[in-house]
Protein backbone atom coordinates (compact mmCIF):
# COMPACT_ATOMS: atom_id res chain seq x y z
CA UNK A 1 77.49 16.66 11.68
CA UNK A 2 76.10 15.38 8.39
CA UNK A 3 73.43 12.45 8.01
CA UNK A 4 71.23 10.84 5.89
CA UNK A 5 67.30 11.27 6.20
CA UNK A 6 64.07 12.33 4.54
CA UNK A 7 63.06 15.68 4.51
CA UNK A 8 60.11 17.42 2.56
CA UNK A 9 60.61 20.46 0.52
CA UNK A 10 56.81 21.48 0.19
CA UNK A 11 54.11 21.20 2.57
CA UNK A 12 52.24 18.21 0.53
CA UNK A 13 55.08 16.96 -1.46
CA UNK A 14 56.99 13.96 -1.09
CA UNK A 15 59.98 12.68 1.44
CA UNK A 16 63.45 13.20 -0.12
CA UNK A 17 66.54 11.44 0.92
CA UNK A 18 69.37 13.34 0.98
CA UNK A 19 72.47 14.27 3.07
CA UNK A 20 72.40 17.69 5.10
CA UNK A 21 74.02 18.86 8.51
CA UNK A 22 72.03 18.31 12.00
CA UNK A 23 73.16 21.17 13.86
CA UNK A 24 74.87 21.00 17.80
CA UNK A 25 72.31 20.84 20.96
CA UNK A 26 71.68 24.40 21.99
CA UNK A 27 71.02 25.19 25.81
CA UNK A 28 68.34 22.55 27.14
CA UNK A 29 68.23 20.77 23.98
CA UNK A 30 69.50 16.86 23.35
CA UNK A 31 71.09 15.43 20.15
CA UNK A 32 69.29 12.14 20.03
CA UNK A 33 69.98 9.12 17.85
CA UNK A 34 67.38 8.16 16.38
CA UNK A 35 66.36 3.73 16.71
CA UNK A 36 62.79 4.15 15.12
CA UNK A 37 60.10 6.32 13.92
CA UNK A 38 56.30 5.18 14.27
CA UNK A 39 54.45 5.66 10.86
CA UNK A 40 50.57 6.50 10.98
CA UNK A 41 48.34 8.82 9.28
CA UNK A 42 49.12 11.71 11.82
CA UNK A 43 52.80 11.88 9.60
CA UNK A 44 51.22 12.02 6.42
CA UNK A 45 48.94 14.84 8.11
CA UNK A 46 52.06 16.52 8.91
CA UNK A 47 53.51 16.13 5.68
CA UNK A 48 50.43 17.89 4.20
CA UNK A 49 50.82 20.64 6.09
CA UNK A 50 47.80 19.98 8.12
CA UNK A 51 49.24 20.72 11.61
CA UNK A 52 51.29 23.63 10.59
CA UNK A 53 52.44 25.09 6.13
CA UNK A 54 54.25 27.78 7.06
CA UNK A 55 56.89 27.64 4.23
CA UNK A 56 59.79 29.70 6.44
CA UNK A 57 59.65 26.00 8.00
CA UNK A 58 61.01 24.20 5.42
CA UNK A 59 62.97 22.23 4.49
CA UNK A 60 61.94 19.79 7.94
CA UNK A 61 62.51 16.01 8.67
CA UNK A 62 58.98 14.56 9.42
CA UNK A 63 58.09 11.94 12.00
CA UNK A 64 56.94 12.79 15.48
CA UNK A 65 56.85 9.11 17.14
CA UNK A 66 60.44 8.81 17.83
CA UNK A 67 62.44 6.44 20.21
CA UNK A 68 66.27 6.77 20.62
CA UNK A 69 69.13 7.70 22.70
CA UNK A 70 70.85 10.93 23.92
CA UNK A 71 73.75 11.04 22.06
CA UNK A 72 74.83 14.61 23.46
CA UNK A 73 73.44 17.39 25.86
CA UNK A 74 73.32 20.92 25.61
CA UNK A 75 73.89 23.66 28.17
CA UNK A 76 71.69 23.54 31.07
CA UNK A 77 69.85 20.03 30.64
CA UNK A 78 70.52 18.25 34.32
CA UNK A 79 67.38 15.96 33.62
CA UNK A 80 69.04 13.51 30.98
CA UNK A 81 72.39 12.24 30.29
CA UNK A 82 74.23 10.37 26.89
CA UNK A 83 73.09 7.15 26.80
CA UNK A 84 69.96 7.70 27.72
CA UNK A 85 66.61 5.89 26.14
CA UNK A 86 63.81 8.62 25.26
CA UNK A 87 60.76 8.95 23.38
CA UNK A 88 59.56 11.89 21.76
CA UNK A 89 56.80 14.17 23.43
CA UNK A 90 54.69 15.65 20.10
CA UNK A 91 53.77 19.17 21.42
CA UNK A 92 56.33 21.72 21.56
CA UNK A 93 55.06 23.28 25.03
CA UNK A 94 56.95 24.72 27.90
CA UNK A 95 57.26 23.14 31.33
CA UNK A 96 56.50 26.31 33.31
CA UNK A 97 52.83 26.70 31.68
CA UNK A 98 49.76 26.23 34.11
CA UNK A 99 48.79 23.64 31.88
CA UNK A 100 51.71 21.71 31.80
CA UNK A 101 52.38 22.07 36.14
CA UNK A 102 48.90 20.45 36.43
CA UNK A 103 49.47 17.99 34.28
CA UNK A 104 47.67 18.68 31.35
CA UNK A 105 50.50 19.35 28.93
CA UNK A 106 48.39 19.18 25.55
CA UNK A 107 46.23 22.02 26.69
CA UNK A 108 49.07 24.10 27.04
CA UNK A 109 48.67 27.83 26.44
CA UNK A 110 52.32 27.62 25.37
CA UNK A 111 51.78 25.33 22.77
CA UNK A 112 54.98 26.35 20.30
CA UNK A 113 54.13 23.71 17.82
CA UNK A 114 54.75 19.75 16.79
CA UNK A 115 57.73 17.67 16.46
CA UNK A 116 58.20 16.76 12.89
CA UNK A 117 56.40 20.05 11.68
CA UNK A 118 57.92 23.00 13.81
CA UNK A 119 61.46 20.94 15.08
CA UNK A 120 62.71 17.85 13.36
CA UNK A 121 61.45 14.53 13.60
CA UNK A 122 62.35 10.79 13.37
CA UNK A 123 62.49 10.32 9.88
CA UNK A 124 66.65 11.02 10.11
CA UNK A 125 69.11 9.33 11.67
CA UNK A 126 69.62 12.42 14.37
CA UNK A 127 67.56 15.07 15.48
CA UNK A 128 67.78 18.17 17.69
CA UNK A 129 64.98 18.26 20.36
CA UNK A 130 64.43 20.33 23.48
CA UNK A 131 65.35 18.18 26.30
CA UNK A 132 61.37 18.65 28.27
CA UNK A 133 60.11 16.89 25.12
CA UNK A 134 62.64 13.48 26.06
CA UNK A 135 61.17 11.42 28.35
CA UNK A 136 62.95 7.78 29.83
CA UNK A 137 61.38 4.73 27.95
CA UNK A 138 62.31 0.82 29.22
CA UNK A 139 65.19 -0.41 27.83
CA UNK A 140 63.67 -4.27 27.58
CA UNK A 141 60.74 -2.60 24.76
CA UNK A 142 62.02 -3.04 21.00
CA UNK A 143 62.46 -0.42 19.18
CA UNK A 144 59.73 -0.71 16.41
CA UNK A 145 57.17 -1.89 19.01
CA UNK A 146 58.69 1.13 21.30
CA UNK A 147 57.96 4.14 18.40
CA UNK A 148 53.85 2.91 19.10
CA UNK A 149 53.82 4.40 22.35
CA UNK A 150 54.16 8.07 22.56
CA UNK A 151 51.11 8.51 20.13
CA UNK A 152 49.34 5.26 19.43
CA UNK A 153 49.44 3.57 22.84
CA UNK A 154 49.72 7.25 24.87
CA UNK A 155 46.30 8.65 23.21
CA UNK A 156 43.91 5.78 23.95
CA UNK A 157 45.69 6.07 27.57
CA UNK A 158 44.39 9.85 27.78
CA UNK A 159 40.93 9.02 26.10
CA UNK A 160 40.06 5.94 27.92
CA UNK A 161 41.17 7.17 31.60
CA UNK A 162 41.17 10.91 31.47
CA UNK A 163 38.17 11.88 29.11
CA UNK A 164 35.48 8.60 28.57
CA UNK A 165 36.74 7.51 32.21
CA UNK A 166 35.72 3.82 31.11
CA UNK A 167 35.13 1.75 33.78
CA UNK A 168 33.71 -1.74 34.29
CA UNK A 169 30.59 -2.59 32.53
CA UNK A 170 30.81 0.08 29.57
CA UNK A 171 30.10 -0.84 26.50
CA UNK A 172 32.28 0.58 24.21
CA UNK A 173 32.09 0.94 20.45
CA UNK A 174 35.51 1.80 18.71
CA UNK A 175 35.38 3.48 14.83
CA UNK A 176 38.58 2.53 12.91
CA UNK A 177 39.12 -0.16 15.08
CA UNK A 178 41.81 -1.11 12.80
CA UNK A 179 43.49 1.45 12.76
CA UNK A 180 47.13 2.34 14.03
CA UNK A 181 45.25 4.68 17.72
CA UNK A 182 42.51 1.79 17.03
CA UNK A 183 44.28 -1.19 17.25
CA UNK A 184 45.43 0.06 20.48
CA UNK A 185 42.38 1.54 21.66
CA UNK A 186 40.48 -1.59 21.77
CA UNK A 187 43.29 -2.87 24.33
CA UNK A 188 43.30 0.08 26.42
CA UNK A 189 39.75 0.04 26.43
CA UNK A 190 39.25 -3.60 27.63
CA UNK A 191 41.76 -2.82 29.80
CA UNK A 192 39.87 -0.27 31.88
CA UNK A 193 37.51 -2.83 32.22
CA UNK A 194 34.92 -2.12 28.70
CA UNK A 195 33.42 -4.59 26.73
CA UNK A 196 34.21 -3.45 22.97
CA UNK A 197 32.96 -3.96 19.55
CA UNK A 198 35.18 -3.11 16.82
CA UNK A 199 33.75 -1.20 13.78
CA UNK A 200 36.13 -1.67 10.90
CA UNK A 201 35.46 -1.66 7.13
CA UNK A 202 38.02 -3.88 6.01
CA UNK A 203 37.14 -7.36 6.95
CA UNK A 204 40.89 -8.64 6.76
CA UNK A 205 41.33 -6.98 10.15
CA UNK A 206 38.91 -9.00 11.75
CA UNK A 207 40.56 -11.35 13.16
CA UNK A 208 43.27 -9.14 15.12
CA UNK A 209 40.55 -7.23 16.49
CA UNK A 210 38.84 -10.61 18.09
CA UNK A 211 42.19 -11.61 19.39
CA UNK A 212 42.85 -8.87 20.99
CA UNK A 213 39.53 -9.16 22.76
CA UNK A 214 36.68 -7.60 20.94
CA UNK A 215 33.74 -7.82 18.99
CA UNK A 216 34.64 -7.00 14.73
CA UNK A 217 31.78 -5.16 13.16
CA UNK A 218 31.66 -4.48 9.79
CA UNK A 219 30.73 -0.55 9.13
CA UNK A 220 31.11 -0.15 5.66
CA UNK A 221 27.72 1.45 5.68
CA UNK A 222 26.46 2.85 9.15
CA UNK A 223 22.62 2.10 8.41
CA UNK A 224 23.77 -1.95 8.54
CA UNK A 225 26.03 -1.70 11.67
CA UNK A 226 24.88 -4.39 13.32
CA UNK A 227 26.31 -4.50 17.54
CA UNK A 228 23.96 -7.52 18.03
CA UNK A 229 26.54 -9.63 18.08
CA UNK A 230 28.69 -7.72 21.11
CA UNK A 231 25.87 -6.67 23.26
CA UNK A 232 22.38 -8.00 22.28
CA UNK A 233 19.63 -5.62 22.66
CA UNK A 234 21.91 -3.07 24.66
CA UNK A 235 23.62 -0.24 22.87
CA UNK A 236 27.71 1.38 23.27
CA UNK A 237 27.73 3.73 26.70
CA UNK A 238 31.01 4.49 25.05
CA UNK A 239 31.60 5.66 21.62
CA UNK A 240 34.93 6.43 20.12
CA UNK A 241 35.53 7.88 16.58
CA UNK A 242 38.58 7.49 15.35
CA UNK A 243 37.20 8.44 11.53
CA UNK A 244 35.53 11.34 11.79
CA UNK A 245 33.35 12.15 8.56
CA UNK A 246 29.85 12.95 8.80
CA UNK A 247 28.43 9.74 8.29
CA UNK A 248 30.44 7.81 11.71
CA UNK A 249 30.05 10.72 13.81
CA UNK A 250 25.96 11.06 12.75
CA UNK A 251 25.58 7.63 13.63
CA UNK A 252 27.42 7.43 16.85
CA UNK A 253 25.84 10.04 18.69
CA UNK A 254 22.51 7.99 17.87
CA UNK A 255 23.16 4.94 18.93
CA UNK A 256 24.43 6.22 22.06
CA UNK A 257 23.01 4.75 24.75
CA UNK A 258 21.28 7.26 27.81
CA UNK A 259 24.32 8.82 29.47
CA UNK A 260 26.51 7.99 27.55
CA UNK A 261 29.79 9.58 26.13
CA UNK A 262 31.06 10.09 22.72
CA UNK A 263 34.57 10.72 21.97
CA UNK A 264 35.98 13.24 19.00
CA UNK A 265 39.50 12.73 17.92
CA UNK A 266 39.58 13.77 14.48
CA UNK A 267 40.19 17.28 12.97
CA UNK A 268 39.28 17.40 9.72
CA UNK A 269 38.26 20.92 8.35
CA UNK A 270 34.99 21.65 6.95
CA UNK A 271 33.11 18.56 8.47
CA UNK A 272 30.13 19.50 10.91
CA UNK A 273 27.71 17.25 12.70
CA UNK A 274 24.08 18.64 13.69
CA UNK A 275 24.07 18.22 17.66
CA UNK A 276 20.70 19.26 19.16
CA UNK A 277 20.74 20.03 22.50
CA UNK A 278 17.51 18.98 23.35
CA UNK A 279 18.78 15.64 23.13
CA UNK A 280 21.92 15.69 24.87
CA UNK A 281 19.67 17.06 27.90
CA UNK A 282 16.70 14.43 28.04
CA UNK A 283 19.67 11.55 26.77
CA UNK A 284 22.22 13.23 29.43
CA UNK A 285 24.87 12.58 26.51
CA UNK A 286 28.20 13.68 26.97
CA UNK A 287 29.86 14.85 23.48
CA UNK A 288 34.15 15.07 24.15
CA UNK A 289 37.28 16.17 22.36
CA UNK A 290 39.92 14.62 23.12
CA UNK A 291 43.47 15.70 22.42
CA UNK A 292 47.01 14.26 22.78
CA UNK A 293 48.09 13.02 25.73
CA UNK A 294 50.68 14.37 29.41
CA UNK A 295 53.82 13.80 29.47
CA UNK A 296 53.01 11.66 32.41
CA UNK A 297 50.90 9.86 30.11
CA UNK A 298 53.32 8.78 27.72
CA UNK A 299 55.07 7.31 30.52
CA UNK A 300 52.40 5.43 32.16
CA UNK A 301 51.55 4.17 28.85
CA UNK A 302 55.62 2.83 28.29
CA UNK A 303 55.04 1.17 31.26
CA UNK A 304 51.78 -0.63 30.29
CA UNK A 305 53.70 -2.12 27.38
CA UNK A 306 56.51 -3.00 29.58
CA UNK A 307 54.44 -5.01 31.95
CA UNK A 308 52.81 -6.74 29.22
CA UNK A 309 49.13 -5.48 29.70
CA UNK A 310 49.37 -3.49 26.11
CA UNK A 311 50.89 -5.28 22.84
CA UNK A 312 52.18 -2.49 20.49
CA UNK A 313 50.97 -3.60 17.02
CA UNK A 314 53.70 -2.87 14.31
CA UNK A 315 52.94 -4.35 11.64
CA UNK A 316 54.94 -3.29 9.17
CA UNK A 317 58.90 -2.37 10.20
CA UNK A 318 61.08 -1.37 7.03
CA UNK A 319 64.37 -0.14 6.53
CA UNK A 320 64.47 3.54 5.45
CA UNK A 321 64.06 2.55 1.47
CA UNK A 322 60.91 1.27 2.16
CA UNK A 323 59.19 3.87 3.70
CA UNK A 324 57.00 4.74 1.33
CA UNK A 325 55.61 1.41 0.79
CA UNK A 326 54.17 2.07 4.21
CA UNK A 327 53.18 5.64 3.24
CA UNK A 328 50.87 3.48 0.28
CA UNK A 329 49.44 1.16 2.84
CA UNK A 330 48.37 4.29 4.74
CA UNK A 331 46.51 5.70 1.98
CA UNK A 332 45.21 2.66 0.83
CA UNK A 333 43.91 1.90 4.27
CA UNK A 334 45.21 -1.77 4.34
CA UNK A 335 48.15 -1.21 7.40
CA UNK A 336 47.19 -2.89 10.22
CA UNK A 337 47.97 -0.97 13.64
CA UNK A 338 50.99 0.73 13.07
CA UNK A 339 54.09 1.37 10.66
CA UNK A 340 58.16 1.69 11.84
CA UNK A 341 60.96 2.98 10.56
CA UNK A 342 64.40 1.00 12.10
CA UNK A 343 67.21 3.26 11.94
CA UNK A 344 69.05 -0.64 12.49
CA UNK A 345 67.51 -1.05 9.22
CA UNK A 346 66.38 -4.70 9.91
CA UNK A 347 62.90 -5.77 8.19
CA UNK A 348 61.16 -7.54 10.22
CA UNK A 349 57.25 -8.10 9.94
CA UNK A 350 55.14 -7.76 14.15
């Protein structure tokens, strides 16, 4: 079957549309028609060749936050049927892996690779996907809102239950509170019962970030963050960096407050931050990674939106001309929350 679609050519050069063939679901794989693609930073990543430049790749369809439905099944898939809604698990990991039976699917030991790097993503009208990576999404979610789950909604799921285990009465500080994971992790966080403050350099975001519940803080420097203003004389029990150069992570493992937790999500190469272990002993600081989300994350999260208790923000949804306007926001830093693609090519502004 031929359809239209961006692909890249060259780990770090641009999208291309063009016409090429999408080939027939193998055994446990699922054609899937594509009805949006999330865009955040983690595709550009991938277009860089950050999470994988092997050129025998090439030439591959990006996007990795994908909603749809199963247009056709292949041999051997009993767990989906045409007509199906899906989202798009990122990790390319098998089902039978220890990891993966106890839940724990990023930390697979079977990790194969990422959707949009290694297999093809969203960022085409079709796309070939092994049927474990599907999994059932609520038919009443829009699309564009929908394509925020499996990554932006799903990962401040995993870091706010499963690694900071935020509870009532943390005080959490969120870096790139802006952001397209930000945006949502603010929610997720007040949600598990934190009170946050929202560290964001550009101010124009502001006034999302109060509306959805938390403190803005402007951290265009980190030697004039000033949390005064969410938690007078206390400091964060929770802090979650979601930029990841030397100056955000220095600063949040200082202002930690005594057993407290810190939170890593970025994986830049070639950026270190001095830890001395003295302090994490008398402090009894916890310093996490966190990474992805389950499978049974991604569906928890689905339902979160579903009931209401997350908003998805999209603020940006553009017809497939127009994705590289987004792809300039991104750089720029002004998107707010997240980008779509709509495969119903309908602009529409969240």
């Amino acid at each position: 079957m031929e359809i239209d679609g961006y692909r890249i050519h060259q780990w770090g050069g641009e999208i291309q549309w063009e016409r090429f063939d999408v080939p027939e679901p193998g055994p446990n794989e699922c054609l899937v028609r594509v009805e949006a693609c999330s865009i955040g930073l983690t595709v550009l990543n991938c277009i860089r060749g950050d999470l994988g430049n092997d050129p025998g790749l090439l030439p591959r369809v990006p996007g990795h936050e994908l909603i749809g439905h199963v247009d056709k099944t292949g041999a051997g898939v009993t767990s989906l049927a045409a007509g199906q809604r899906v989202m798009a698990y990122f990790y390319l990991v098998s089902d039978r892996s220890y990891a993966s039976l106890s839940g724990r699917d990023s930390l697979s030991e079977d990790l194969t690779g990422f959707v949009g790097v290694h297999r093809d993503g969203g960022y085409a009208r079709y796309t070939v996907l092994p049927a474990q990576n599907l999994l059932p999404l609520p038919t009443s979610i829009p699309a564009p809102q929908a394509s925020a789950i499996p990554d932006a909604v799903a990962t401040p799921l995993h870091v706010c239950k499963t690694r900071a285990q935020i509870r009532p009465g943390d005080r959490v500080a969120v870096i790139g509170a802006g952001g397209g994971i930000g945006i949502h992790m603010i929610q997720m966080a007040r949600l598990f019962g934190g009170t946050v403050a929202g560290l964001e350099i550009d101010e124009t975001k502001f006034g999302l970030i109060e509306e959805l519940g938390a403190t803005p803080v402007a951290s265009q420097s980190f030697d004039q963050v000033d949390l005064s203003g969410a938690w007078p004389g206390q400091a964060p029990t929770v802090v979650i960096d979601l930029v990841g150069n030397p100056a955000s992570l220095n600063w949040g493992l200082a202002v930690l407050d005594t057993g407290g937790r810190m939170v890593v999500l970025t994986t830049f190469r070639d950026v270190k931050m001095p830890v001395d272990p003295r302090e994490l002993v008398f402090r009894e600081i916890s310093l996490l990674g966190s990474r992805y989300a389950s499978r049974a994350e991604l569906i928890e999260a689905a339902n979160l939106v579903a009931a209401g208790q997350i908003r998805p923000i999209v603020s940006q949804v553009v017809p497939p001309e127009r994705v590289g306007d987004v792809h300039q926001a991104l750089r720029e830093g002004t998107l707010l929350g997240r980008g779509a693609l709509d495969w119903t090519e309908k602009v529409a502004t969240a």
